[in-house]
Protein backbone atom coordinates (compact mmCIF):
# COMPACT_ATOMS: atom_id res chain seq x y z
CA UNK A 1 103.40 112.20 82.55
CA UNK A 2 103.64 113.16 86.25
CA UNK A 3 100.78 115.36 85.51
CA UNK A 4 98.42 112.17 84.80
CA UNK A 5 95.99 110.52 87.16
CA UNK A 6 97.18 106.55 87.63
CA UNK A 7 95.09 104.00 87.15
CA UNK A 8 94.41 103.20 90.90
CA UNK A 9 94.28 106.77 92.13
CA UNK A 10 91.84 107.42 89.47
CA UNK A 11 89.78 104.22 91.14
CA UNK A 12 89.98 106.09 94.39
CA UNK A 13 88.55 109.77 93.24
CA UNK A 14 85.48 107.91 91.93
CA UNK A 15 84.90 105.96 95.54
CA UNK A 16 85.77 109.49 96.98
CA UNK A 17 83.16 110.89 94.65
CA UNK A 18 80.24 108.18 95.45
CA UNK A 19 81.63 108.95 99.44
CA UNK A 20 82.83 105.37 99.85
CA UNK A 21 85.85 106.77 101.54
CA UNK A 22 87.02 103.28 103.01
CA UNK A 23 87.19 102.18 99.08
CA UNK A 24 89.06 105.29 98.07
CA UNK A 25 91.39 105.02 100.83
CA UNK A 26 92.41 101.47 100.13
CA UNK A 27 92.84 102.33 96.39
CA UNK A 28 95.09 104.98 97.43
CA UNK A 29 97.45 103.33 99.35
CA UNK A 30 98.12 101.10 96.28
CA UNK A 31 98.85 103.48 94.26
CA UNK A 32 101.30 104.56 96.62
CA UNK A 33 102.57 101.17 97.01
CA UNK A 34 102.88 101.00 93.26
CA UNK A 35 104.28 104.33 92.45
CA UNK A 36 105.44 106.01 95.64
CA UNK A 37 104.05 108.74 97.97
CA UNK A 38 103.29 111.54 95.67
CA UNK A 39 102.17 115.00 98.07
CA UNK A 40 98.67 114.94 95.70
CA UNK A 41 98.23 111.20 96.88
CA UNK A 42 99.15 111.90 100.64
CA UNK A 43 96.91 114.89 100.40
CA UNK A 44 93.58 112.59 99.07
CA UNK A 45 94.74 109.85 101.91
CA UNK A 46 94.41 112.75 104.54
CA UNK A 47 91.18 114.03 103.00
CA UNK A 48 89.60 110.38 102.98
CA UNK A 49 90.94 109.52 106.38
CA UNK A 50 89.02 112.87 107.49
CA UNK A 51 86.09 112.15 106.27
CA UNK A 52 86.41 108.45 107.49
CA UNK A 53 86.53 110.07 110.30
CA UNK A 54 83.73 112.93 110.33
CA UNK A 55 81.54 109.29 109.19
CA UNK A 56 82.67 107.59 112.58
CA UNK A 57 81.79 110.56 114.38
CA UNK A 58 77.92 110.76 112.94
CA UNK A 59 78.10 107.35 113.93
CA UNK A 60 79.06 108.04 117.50
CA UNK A 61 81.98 105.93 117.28
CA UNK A 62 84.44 108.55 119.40
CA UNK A 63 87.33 106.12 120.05
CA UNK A 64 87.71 105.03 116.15
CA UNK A 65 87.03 108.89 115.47
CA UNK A 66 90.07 109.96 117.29
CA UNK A 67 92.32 107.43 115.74
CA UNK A 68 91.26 108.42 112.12
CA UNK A 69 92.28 112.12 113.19
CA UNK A 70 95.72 111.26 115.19
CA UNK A 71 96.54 109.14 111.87
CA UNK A 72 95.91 112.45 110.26
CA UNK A 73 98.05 114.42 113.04
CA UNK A 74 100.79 111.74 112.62
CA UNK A 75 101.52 112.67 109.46
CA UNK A 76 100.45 116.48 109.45
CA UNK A 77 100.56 117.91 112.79
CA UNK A 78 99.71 121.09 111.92
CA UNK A 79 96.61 120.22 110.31
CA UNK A 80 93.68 122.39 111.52
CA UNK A 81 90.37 120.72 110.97
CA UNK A 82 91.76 117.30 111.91
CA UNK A 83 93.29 119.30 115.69
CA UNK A 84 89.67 120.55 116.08
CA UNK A 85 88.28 117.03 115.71
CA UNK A 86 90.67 115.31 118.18
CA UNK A 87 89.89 117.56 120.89
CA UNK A 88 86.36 117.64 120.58
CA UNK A 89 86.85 113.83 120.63
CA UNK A 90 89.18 113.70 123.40
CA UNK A 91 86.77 115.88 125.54
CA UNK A 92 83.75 113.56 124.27
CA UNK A 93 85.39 110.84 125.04
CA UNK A 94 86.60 111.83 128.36
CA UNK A 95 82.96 112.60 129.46
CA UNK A 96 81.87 109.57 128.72
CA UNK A 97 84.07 107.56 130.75
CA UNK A 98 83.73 109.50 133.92
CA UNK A 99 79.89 108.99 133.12
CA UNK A 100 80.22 105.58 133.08
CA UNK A 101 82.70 105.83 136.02
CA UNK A 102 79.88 107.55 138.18
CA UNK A 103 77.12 104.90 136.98
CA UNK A 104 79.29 101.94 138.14
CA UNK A 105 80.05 103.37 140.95
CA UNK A 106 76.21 104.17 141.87
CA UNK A 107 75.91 100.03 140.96
């Protein structure tokens, strides 16, 4: 039976599916809740926090961006396209507050 999709897991691959990723993260984490971290649930937790992410980011919302990918980092450091985001959001980020450092500055 390990083999089987669970009833709330299977709830999150159809959010995933439709690209509610918010939906098919929270039905993840119950399923973890209610049957323990399995590595094919941590790995679709990672994948929706990415693209939870990658959303944030075509939003132009940096700051909640970057904590989408450190969760991601937290739990797989390693992890490549999740490194790649942070420091592109890091640098963004950076930017933009010495650009708003210089504007105040000129106020």
């Amino acid at each position: 039976k390990g083999g089987d999709l669970l009833k709330e897991e299977c709830v999150g691959d159809f959010y995933f599916h439709q690209h509610d990723y918010q939906r098919a993260l929270k039905h993840y984490r119950v399923q973890v809740r209610e049957s323990g971290d399995l590595p094919r649930l941590s790995k679709k937790i990672l994948s929706a926090q990415y693209n939870i992410g990658v959303n944030h980011i075509k939003a132009h919302h940096y700051d909640r961006a970057l904590e989408y990918m450190e969760a991601i980092l937290a739990v797989d450091p390693d992890n490549p396209k999740a490194n790649q985001k942070a420091v592109k959001l890091r640098a963004a980020l950076e930017r933009r507050r010495k650009h708003k450092l210089e504007h105040s500055r000129r106020d």
